[in-house]
Protein backbone atom coordinates (compact mmCIF):
# COMPACT_ATOMS: atom_id res chain seq x y z
CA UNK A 1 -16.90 -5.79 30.81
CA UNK A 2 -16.63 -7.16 27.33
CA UNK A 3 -16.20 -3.97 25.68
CA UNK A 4 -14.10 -2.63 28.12
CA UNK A 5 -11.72 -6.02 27.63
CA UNK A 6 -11.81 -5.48 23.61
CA UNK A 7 -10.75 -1.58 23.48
CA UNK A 8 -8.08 -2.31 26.02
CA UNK A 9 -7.16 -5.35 23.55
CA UNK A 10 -7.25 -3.20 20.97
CA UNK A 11 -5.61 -0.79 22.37
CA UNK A 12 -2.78 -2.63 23.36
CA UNK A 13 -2.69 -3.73 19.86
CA UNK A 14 -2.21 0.10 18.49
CA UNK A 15 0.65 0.42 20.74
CA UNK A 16 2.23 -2.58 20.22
CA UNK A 17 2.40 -1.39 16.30
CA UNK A 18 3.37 1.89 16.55
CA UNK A 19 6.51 0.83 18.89
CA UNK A 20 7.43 -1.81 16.11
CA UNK A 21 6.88 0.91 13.23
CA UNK A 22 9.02 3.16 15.78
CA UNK A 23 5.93 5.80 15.08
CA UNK A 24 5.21 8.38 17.30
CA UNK A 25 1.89 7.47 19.79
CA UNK A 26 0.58 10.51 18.72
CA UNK A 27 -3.52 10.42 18.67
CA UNK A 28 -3.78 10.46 14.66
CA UNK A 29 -1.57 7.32 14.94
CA UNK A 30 -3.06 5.68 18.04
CA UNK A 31 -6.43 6.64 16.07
CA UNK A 32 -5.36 5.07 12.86
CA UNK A 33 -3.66 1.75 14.24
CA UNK A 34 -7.06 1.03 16.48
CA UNK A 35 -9.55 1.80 14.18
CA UNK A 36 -7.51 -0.35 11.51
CA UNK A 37 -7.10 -3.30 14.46
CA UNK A 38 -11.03 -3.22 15.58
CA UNK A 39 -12.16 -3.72 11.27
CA UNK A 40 -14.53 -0.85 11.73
CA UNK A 41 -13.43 0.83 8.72
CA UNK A 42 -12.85 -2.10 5.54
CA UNK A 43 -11.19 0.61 3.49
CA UNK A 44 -8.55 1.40 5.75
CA UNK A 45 -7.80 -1.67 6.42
CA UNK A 46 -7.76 -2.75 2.89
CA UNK A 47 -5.36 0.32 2.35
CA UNK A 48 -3.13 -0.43 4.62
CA UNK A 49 -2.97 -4.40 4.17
CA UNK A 50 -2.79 -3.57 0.47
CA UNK A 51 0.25 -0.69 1.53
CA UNK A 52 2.22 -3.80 2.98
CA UNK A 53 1.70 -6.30 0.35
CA UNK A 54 3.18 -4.36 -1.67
CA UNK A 55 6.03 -3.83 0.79
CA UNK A 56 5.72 -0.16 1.49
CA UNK A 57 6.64 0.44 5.81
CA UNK A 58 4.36 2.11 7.95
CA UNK A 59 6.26 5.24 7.78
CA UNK A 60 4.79 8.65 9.35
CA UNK A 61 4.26 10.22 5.89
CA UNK A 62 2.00 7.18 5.04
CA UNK A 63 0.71 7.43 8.39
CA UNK A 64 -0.19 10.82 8.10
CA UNK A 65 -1.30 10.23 4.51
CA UNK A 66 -4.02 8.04 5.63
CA UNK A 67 -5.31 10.08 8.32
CA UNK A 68 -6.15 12.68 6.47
CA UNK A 69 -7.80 10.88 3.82
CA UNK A 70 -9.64 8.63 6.45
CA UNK A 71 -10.10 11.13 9.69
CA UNK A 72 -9.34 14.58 9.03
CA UNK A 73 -11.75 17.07 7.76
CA UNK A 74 -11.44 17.59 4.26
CA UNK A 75 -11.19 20.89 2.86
CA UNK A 76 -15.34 20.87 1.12
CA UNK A 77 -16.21 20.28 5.22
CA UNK A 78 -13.32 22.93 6.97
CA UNK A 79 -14.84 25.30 3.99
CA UNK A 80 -18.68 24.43 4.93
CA UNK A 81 -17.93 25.38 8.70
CA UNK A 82 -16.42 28.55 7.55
CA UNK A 83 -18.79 29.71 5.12
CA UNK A 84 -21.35 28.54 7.18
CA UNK A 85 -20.60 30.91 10.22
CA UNK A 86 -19.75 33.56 7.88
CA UNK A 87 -23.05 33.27 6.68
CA UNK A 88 -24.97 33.32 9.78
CA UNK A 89 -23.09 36.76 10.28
CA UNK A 90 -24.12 38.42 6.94
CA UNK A 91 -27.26 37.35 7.43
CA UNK A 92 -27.60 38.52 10.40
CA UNK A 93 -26.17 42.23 9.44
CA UNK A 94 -28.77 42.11 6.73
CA UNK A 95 -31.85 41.36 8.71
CA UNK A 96 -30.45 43.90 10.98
CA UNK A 97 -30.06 46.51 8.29
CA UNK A 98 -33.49 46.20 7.29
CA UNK A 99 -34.69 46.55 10.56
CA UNK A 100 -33.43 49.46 11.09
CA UNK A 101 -34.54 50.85 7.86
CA UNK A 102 -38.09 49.76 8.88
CA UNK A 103 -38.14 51.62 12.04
CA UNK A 104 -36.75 54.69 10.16
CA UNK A 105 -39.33 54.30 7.61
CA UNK A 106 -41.81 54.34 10.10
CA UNK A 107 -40.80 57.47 12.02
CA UNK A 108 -40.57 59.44 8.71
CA UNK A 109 -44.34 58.32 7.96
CA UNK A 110 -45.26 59.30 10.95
CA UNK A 111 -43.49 62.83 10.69
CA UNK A 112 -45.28 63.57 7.68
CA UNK A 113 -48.58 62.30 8.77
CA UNK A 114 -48.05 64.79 11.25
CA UNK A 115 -47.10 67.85 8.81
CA UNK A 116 -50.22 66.76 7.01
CA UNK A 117 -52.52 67.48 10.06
CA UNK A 118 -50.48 70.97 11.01
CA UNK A 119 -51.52 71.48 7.23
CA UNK A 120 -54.83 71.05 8.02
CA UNK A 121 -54.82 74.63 10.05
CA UNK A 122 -54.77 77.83 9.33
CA UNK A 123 -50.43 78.76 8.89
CA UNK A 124 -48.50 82.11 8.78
CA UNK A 125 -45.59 82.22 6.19
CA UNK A 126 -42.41 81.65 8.19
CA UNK A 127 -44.76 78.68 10.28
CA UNK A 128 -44.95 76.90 6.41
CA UNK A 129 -41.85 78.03 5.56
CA UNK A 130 -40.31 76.04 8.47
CA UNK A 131 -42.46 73.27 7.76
CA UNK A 132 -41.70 72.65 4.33
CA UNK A 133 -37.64 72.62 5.69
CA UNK A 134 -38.52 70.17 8.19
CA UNK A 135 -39.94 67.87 5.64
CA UNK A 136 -36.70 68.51 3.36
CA UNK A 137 -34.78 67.61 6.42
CA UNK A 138 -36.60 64.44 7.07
CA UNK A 139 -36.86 63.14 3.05
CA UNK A 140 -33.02 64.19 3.05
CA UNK A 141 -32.58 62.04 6.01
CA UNK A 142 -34.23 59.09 5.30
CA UNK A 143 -33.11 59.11 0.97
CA UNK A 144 -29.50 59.43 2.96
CA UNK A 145 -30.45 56.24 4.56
CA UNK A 146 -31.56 54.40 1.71
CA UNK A 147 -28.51 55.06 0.17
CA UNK A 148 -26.27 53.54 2.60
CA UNK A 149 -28.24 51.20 3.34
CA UNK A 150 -28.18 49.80 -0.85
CA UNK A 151 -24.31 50.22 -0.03
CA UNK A 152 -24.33 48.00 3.30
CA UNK A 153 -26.52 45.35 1.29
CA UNK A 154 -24.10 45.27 -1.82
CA UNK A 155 -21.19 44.66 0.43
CA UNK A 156 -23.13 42.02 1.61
CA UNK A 157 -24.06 40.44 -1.27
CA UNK A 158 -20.49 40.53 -2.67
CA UNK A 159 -19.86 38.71 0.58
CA UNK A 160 -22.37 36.02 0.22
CA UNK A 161 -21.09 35.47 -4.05
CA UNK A 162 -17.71 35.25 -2.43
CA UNK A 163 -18.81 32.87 0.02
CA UNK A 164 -20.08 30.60 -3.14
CA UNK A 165 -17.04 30.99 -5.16
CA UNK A 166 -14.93 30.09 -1.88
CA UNK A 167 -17.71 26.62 -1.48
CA UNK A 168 -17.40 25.94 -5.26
CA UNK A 169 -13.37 26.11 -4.94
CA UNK A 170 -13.41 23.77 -2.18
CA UNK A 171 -15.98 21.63 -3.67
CA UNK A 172 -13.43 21.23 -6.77
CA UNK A 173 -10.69 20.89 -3.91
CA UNK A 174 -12.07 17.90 -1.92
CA UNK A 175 -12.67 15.97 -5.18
CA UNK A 176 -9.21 16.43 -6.55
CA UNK A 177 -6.40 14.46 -6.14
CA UNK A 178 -3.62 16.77 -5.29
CA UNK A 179 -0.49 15.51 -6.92
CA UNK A 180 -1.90 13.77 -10.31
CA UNK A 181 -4.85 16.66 -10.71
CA UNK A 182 -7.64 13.86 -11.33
CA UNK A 183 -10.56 12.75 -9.28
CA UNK A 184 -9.68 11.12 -5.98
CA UNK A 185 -11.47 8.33 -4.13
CA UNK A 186 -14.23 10.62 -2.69
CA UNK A 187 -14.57 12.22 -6.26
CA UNK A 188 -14.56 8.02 -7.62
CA UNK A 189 -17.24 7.10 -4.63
CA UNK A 190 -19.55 9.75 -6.08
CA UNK A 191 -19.03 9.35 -9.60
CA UNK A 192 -19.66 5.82 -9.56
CA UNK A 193 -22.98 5.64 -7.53
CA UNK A 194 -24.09 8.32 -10.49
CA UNK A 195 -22.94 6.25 -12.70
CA UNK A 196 -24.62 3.34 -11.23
CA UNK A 197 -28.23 5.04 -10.71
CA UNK A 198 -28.09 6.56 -14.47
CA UNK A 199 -27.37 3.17 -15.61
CA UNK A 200 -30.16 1.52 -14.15
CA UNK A 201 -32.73 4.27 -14.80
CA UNK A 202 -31.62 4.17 -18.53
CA UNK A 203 -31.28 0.46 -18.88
CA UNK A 204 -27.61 0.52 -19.95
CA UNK A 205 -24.33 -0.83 -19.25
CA UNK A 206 -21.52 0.00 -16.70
CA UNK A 207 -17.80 -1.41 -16.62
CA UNK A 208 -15.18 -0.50 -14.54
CA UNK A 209 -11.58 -1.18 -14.64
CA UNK A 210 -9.58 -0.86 -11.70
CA UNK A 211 -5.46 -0.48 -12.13
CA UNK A 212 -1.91 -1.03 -10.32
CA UNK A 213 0.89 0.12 -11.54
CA UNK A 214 3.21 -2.92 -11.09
CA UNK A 215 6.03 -3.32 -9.20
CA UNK A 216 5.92 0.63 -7.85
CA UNK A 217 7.75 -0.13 -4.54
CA UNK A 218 10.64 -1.12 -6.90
CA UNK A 219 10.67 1.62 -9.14
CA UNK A 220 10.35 3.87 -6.17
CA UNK A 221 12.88 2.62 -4.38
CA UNK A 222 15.45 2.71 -7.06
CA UNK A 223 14.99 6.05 -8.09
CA UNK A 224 13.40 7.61 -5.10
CA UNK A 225 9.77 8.74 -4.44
CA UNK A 226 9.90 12.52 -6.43
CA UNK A 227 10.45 10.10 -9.50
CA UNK A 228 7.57 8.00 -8.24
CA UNK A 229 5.21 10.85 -7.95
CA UNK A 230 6.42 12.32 -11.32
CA UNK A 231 5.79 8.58 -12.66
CA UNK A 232 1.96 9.04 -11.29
CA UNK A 233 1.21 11.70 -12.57
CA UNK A 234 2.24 10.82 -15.75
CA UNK A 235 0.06 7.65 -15.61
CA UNK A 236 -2.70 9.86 -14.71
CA UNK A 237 -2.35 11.81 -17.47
CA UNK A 238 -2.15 8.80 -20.30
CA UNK A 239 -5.29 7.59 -18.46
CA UNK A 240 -7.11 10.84 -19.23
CA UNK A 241 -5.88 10.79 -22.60
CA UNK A 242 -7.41 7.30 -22.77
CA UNK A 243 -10.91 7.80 -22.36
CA UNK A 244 -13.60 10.30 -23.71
CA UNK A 245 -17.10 11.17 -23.38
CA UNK A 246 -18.41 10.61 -20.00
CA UNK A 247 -15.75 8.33 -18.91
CA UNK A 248 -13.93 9.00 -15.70
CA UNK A 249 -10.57 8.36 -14.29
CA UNK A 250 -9.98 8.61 -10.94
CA UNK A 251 -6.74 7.97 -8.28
CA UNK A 252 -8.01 5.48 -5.95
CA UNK A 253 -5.53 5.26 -3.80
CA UNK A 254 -1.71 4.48 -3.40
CA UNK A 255 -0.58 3.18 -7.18
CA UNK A 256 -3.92 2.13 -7.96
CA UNK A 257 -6.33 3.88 -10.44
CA UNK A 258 -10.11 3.70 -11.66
CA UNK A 259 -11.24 3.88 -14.59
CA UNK A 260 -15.66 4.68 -14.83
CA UNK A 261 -16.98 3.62 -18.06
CA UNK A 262 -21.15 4.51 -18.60
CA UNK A 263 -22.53 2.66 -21.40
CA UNK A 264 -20.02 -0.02 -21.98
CA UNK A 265 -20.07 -3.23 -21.82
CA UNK A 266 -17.34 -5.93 -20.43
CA UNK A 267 -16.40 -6.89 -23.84
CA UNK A 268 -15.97 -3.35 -25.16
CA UNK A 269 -14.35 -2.63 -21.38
CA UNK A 270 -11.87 -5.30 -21.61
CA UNK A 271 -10.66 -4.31 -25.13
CA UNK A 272 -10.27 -0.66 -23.93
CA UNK A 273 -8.38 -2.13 -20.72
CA UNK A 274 -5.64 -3.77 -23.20
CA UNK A 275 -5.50 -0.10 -25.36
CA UNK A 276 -4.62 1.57 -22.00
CA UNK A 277 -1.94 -0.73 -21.15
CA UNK A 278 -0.37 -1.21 -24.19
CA UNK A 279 -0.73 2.56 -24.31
CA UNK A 280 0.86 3.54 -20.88
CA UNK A 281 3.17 0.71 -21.06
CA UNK A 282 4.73 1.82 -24.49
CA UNK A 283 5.37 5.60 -23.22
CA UNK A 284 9.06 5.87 -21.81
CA UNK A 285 9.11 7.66 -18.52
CA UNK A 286 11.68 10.44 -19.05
CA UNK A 287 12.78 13.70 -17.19
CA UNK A 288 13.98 15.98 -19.80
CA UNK A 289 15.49 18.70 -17.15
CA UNK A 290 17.98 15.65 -15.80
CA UNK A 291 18.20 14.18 -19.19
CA UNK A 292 17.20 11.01 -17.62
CA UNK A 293 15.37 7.77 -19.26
CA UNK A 294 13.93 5.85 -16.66
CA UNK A 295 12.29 3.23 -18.91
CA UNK A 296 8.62 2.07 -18.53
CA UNK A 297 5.87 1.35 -16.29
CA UNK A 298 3.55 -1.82 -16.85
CA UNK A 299 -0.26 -1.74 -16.00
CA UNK A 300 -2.15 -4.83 -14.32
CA UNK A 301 -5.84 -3.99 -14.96
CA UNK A 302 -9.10 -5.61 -13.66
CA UNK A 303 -12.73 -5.46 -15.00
CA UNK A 304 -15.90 -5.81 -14.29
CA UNK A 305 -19.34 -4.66 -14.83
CA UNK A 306 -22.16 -3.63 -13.61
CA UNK A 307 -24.90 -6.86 -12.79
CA UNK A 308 -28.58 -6.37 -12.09
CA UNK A 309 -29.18 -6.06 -7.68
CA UNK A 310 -25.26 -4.52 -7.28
CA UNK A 311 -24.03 -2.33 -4.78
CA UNK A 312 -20.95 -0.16 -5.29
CA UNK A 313 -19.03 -2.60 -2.68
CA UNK A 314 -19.84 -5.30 -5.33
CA UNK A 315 -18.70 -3.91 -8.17
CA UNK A 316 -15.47 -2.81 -6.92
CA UNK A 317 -14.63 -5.75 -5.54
CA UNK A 318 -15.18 -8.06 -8.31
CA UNK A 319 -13.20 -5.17 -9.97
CA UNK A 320 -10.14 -5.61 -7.22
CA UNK A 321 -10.40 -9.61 -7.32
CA UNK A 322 -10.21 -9.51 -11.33
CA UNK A 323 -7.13 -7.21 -10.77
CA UNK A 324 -5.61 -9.90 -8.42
CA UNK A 325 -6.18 -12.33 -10.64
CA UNK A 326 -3.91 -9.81 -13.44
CA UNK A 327 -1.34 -9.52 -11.06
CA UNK A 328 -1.18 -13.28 -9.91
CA UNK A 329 -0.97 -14.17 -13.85
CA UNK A 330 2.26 -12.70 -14.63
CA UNK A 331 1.36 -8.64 -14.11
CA UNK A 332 0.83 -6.22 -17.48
CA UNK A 333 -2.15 -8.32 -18.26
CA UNK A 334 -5.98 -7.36 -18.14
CA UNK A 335 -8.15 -9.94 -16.16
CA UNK A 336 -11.73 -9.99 -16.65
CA UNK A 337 -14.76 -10.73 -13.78
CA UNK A 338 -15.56 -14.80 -13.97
């Protein structure tokens, strides 16, 4: 009775939003508004709590946004499912293939076990003449066999090295961000934990800097999102420039951006931090084909490293709450983990 009470709560609770967003009760949005009301999922939640801090509305597009990235199946699992029944059927021509070319191996062994016992008796001339054609017939058959079958299986295989290609694309796909071109938050959950094991097998340092872009809703809404996208990328790109070596930069989500740094400590972190601000924040944002000078962007950046008995939760969020602290201080500052 009790769970029945809560998910008609909750329920009621997804409605109630979407009529006050004026969003469509469509199931990605009923989905999205009662998973984010029942708390199973923390980053949702924290995505979209941290979508209206910074003012952005609930529109459709961010609705839609975040069911994908939450919900939908991504393109490495649509491409698994593909591949995976593809494969099941060119493995199953293959086996069948073979198969056959077993049971026609067979019958021509047979066939000339049997010549080899008419051999055995006495034979007039046209009786071995017509043996020795039958054989011809037979090896003719069965080398005409082997040959298609070598062309059946190198379809196949061109099949199954396509199949890789198409998993390896995908693979690249699912772990790219697809407006700045870097890492994205699945390609950011992965890298980390690697980061994280190495680091503790090796006995060496980890620091991670998480980053806003500040005041985005402003900039966007004064000169409109294509700008805002343009300005991303752009950020994205400084950021790469930034770092070397094994050092990663990822989108995490929204405006906000991560920054993976093996082997570094949080002194060495935090001075990088203040080169990547002062770096992206002394770039001017132009668009040369409208001959337009839209000033700069300012970076509030959080770090914080890695400490002996941490999770990836833990790091991040001392990350995130050393970022807060940035922005509560006055924004285009680095904070630093207490």
């Amino acid at each position: 009775m009790e769970d029945f009470e809560r998910s008609s709560g909750l329920a009621a609770k997804a409605m109630e939003r979407m009529l006050a967003e004026r969003l469509p009760p469509t199931p990605e949005n009923f989905t999205l508004w009662y998973v984010y009301f029942s708390g199973v999922n923390p980053d949702l939640t924290r995505a979209i709590d941290l979508a209206r801090r910074d003012g952005l509305t609930t529109s459709q597009g961010l609705c839609d946004e975040l069911y994908k990235r939450f919900f939908a199946l991504d393109a490495e699992a649509q491409a698994i499912r593909e591949t995976s029944d593809k494969a099941r059927y060119a493995l199953g021509r293959i086996l069948e293939q073979l198969g056959t070319v077993g049971s026609e191996t067979e019958r021509y062994g047979n066939a000339l076990s049997g010549f080899r016992e008419e051999l055995d008796q006495p034979l007039t001339l046209p009786e071995l003449r017509a043996m020795v054609a039958a054989i011809a017939a037979e090896t003719k058959a069965i080398v005409d066999r082997q040959a298609v079958l070598q062309h059946q299986l190198q379809d196949s295989s061109q099949q199954l090295a396509e199949m890789r290609v198409s998993l390896d694309s995908a693979r690249r796909e699912a772990l790219t961000d697809g407006l700045t071109g870097i890492g994205n938050r699945k390609a950011f959950d992965l890298m980390l934990q690697e980061a994280m094991e190495e680091a503790v097998r090796e006995q060496q340092p980890l620091s991670l800097l998480m980053l806003d872009i500040d005041h985005f809703k402003s900039f966007n809404d004064t000169h409109g999102h294509l700008v805002g996208d343009h300005v991303l990328k752009l950020v994205a790109r400084m950021l790469t420039e930034c770092i070397k070596g094994r050092d990663t930069a990822a989108r995490y989500g929204g405006e906000e951006f991560a920054i993976i740094l093996p082997r570094t400590s949080l002194e060495n972190a935090a001075k990088l931090a203040d080169q990547v601000r002062a770096f992206v924040g002394g770039r001017q944002i132009v668009n040369k084909a409208r001959n337009a000078n839209y000033g700069t962007v300012a970076l509030s950046v959080g770090v914080a490293a890695l400490r002996p008995g941490d999770g990836a939760g833990a790091l991040v969020r001392r990350a995130d709450h050393a970022l807060y602290a940035a922005k509560r201080g006055g924004r285009n500052r680095v904070a630093v983990e207490t």
